[in-house]
C-alpha atoms as a PDB file:
ATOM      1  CA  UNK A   1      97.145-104.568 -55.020  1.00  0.00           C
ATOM      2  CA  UNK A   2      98.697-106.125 -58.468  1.00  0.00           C
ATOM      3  CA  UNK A   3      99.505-103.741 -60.958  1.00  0.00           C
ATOM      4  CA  UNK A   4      99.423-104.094 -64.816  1.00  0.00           C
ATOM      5  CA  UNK A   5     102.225-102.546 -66.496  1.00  0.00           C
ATOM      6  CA  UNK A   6     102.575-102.578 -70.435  1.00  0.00           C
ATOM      7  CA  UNK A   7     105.337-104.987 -71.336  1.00  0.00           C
ATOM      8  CA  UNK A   8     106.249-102.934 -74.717  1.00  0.00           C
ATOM      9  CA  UNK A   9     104.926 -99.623 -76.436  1.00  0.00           C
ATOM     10  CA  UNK A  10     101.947-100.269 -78.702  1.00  0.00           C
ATOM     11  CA  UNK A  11      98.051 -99.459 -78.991  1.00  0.00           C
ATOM     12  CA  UNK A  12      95.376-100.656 -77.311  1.00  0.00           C
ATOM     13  CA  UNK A  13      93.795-103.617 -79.377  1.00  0.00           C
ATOM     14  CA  UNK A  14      90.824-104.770 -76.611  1.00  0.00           C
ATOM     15  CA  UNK A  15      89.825-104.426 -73.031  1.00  0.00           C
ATOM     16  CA  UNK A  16      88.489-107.763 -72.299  1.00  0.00           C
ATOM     17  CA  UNK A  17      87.235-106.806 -68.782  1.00  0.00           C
ATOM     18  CA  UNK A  18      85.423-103.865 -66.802  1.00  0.00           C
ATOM     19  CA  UNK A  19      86.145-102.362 -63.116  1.00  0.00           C
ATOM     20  CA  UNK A  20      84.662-104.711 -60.776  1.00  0.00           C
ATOM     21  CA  UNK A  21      84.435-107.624 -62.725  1.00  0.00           C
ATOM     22  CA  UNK A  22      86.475-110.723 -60.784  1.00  0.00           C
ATOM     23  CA  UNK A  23      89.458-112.492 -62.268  1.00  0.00           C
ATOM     24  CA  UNK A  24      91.886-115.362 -62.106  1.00  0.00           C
ATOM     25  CA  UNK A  25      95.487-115.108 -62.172  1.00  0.00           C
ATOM     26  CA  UNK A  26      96.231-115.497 -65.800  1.00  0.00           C
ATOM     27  CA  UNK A  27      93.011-114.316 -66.849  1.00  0.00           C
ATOM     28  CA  UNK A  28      93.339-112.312 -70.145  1.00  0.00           C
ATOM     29  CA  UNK A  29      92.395-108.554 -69.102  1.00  0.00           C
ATOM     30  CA  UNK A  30      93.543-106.909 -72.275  1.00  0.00           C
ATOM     31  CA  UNK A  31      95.100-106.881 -75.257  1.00  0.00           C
ATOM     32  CA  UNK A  32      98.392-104.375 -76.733  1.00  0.00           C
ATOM     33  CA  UNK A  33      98.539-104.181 -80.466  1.00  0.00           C
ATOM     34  CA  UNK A  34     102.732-103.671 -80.683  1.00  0.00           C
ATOM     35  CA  UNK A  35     105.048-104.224 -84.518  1.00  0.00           C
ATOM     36  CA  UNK A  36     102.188-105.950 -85.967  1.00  0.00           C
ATOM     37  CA  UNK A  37     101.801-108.595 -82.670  1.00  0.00           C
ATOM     38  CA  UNK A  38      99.614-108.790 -80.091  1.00  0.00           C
ATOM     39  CA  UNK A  39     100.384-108.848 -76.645  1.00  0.00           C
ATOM     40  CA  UNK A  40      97.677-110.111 -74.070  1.00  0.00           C
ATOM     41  CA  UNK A  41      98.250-108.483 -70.443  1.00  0.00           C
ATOM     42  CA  UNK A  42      97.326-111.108 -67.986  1.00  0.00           C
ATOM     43  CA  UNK A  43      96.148-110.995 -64.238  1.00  0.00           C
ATOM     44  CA  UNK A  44      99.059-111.193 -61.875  1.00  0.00           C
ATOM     45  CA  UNK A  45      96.421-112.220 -59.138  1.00  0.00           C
ATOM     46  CA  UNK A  46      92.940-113.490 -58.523  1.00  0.00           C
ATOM     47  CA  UNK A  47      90.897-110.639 -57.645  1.00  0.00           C
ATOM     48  CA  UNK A  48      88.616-107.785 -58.406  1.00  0.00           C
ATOM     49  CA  UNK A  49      89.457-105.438 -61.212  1.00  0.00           C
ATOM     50  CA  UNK A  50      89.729-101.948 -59.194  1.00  0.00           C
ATOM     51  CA  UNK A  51      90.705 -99.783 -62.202  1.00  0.00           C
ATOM     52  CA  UNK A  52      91.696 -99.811 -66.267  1.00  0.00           C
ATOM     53  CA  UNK A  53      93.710 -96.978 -66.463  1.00  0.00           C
ATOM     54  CA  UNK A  54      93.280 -97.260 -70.824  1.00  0.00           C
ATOM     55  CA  UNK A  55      91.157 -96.956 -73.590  1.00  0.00           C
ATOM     56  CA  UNK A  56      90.986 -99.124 -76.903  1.00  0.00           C
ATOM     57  CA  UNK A  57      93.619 -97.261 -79.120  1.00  0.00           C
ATOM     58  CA  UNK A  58      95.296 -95.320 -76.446  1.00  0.00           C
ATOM     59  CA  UNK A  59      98.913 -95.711 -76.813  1.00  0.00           C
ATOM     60  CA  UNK A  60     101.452 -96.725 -74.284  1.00  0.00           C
ATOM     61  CA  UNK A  61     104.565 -97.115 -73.434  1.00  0.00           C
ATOM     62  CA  UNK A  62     106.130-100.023 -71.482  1.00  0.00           C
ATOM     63  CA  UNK A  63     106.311 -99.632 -67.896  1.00  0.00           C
ATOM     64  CA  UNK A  64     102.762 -97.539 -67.622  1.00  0.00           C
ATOM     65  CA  UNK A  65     100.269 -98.660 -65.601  1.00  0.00           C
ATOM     66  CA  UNK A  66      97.195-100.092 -67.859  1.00  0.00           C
ATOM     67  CA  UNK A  67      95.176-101.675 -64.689  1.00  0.00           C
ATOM     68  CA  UNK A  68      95.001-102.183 -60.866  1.00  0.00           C
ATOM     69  CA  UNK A  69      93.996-106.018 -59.562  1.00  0.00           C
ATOM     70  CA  UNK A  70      93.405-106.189 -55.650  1.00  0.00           C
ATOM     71  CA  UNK A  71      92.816-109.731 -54.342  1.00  0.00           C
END
């Protein structure tokens, strides 16, 4: 199991994937809006997406976890 953690605080820009679907490491799975930037959140692993713990303008802080990858 690979977990996403937020790199920074920010808002929720855009989920670009859904539980279930399959990724590839360094697949985009969302993006963090964060001082006018936007950081994408990237697959640590090739797997299925088991969970996306977020919504499109929650807020987070760094360190939470935004999604679960299992390989």
């Amino acid at each position: 199991m690979a977990e996403v953690l937020g790199e920074m605080a920010g808002v929720v820009a855009r989920i670009t994937v859904q539980v279930g679907d399959q990724v590839s490491a360094g697949q985009e799975l969302l993006v963090v809006e964060s001082m006018k930037m936007e950081i994408p959140l990237l697959a640590p692993i090739g797997g299925t997406v088991q969970e996306v713990r977020v919504a499109v303008g929650a807020f987070v802080q760094a360190g939470d976890v935004l999604a679960v990858v299992e390989p």
